[in-house]
Protein backbone atom coordinates (compact mmCIF):
# COMPACT_ATOMS: atom_id res chain seq x y z
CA UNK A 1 -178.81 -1.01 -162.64
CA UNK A 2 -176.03 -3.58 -163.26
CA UNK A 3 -173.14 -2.61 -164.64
CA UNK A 4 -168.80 -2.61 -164.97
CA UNK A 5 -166.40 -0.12 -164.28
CA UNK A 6 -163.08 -0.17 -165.72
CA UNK A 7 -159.68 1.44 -164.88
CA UNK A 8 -156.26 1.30 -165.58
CA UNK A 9 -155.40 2.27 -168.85
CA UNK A 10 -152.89 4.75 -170.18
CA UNK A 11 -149.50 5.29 -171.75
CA UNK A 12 -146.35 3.60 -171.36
CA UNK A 13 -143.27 2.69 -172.75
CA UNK A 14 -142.43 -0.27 -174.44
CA UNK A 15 -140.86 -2.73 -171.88
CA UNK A 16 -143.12 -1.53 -168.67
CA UNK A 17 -145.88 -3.14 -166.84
CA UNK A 18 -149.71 -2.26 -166.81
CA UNK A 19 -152.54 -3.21 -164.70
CA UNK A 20 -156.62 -3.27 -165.82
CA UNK A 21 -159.45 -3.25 -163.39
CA UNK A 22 -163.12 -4.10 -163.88
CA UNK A 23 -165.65 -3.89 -161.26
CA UNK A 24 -169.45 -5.32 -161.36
CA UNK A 25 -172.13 -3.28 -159.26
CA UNK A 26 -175.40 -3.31 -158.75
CA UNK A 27 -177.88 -6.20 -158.00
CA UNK A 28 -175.84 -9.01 -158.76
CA UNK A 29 -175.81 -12.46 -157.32
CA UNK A 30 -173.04 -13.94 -159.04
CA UNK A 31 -170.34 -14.23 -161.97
CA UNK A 32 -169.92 -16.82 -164.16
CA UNK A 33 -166.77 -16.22 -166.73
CA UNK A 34 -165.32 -12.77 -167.13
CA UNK A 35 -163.13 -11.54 -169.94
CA UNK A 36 -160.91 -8.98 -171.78
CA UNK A 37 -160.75 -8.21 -174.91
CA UNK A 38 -159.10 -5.58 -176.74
CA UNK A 39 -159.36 -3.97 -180.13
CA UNK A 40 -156.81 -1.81 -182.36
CA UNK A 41 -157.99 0.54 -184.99
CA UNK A 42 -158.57 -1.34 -188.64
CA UNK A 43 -159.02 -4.33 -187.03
CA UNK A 44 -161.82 -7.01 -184.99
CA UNK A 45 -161.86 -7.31 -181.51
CA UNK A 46 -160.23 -10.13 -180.16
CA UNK A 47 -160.17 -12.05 -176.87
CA UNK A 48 -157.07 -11.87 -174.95
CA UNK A 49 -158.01 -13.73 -172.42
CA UNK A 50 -160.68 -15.45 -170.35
CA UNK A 51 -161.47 -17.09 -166.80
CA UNK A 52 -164.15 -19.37 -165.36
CA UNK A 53 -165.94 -19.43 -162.30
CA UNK A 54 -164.17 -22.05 -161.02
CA UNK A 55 -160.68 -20.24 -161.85
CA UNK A 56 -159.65 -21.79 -165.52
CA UNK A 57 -157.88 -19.74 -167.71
CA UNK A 58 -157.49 -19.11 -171.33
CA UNK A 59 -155.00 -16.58 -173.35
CA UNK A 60 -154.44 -15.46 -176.81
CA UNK A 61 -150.96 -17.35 -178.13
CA UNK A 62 -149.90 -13.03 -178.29
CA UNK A 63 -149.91 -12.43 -174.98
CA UNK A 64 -149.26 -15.95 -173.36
CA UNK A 65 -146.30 -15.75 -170.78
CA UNK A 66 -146.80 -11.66 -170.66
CA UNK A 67 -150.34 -11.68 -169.30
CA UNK A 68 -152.41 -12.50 -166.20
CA UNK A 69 -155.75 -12.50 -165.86
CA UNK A 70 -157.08 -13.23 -162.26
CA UNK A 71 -160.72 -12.24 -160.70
CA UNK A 72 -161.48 -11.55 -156.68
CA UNK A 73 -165.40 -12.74 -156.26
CA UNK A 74 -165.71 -11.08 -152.53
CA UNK A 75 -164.95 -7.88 -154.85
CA UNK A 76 -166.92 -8.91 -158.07
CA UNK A 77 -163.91 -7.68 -159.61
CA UNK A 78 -161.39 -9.09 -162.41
CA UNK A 79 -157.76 -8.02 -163.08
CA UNK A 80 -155.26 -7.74 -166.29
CA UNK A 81 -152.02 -7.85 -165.33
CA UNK A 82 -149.84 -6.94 -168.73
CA UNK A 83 -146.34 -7.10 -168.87
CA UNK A 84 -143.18 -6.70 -171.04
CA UNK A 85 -145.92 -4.74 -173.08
CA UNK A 86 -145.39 -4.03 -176.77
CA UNK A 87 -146.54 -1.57 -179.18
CA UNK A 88 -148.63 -3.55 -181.18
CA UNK A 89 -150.33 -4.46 -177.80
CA UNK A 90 -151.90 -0.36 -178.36
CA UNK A 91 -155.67 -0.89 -178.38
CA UNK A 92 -159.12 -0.23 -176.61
CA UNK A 93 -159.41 -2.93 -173.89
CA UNK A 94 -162.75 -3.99 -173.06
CA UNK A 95 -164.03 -5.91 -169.73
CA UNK A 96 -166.97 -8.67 -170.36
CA UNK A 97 -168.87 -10.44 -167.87
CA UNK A 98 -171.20 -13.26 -167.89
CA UNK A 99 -173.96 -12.07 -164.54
CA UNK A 100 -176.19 -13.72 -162.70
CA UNK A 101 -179.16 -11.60 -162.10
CA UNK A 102 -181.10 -14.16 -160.23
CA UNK A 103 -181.99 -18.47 -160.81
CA UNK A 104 -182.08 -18.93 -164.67
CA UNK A 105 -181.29 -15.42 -165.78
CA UNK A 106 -177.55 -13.89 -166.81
CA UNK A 107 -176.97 -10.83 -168.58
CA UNK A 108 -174.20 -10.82 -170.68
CA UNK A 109 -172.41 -7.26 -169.79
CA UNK A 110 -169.64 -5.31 -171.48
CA UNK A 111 -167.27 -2.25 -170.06
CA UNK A 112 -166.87 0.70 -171.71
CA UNK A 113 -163.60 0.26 -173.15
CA UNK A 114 -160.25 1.86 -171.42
CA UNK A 115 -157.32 2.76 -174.07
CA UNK A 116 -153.75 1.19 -173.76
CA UNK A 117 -150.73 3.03 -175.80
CA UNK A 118 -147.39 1.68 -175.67
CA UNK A 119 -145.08 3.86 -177.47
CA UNK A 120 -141.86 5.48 -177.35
């Protein structure tokens, strides 16, 4: 069974630094773009940011200059690095992955969602 395994969340104050984990396991060969997203209650999920294969990134204009996205494929893992966090960054954060099961066949692959307060 394929699947990701997230890690990180939590509460902290407004101000402070955060860091998300995602892990793939199981049978995988590869990883094509991975992803977080996040979503706060009464609204859509959004993307918050996104990187390729070949290391391209991609942020939402909210989080641009606060946020780092970076992946490590020896570990099949990705990482969100959040800084100089806000409260209206408070939402469910959610890990996607594009796998490679084998020649011609991805499975498009979602965490389970790890919560992120930042209050006072």
């Amino acid at each position: 069974q394929v699947q990701l395994v997230e890690s990180g969340g939590g509460l902290v104050q407004p101000g402070e630094s955060l860091r998300l984990s995602c892990a793939a396991s199981g049978s995988i060969f590869g990883i094509n773009a991975m992803g977080w997203y996040r979503q706060a209650p009464g609204k859509q999920r959004e993307l918050v940011a996104v990187i390729t294969s070949g290391g391209s990134t991609n942020y939402a204009d909210s989080v641009k200059g606060r946020f780092t996205i970076s992946r490590d494929n020896t570990k099949n893992a990705a990482y969100l690095y959040m800084n100089s966090l806000k409260p209206e960054d408070t939402a469910v954060y959610y890990c996607n992955a594009d796998l490679i099961l084998d020649v011609g066949w991805s499975y498009d692959c979602w965490g389970q969602g790890t919560q992120v307060t930042v209050s006072s």
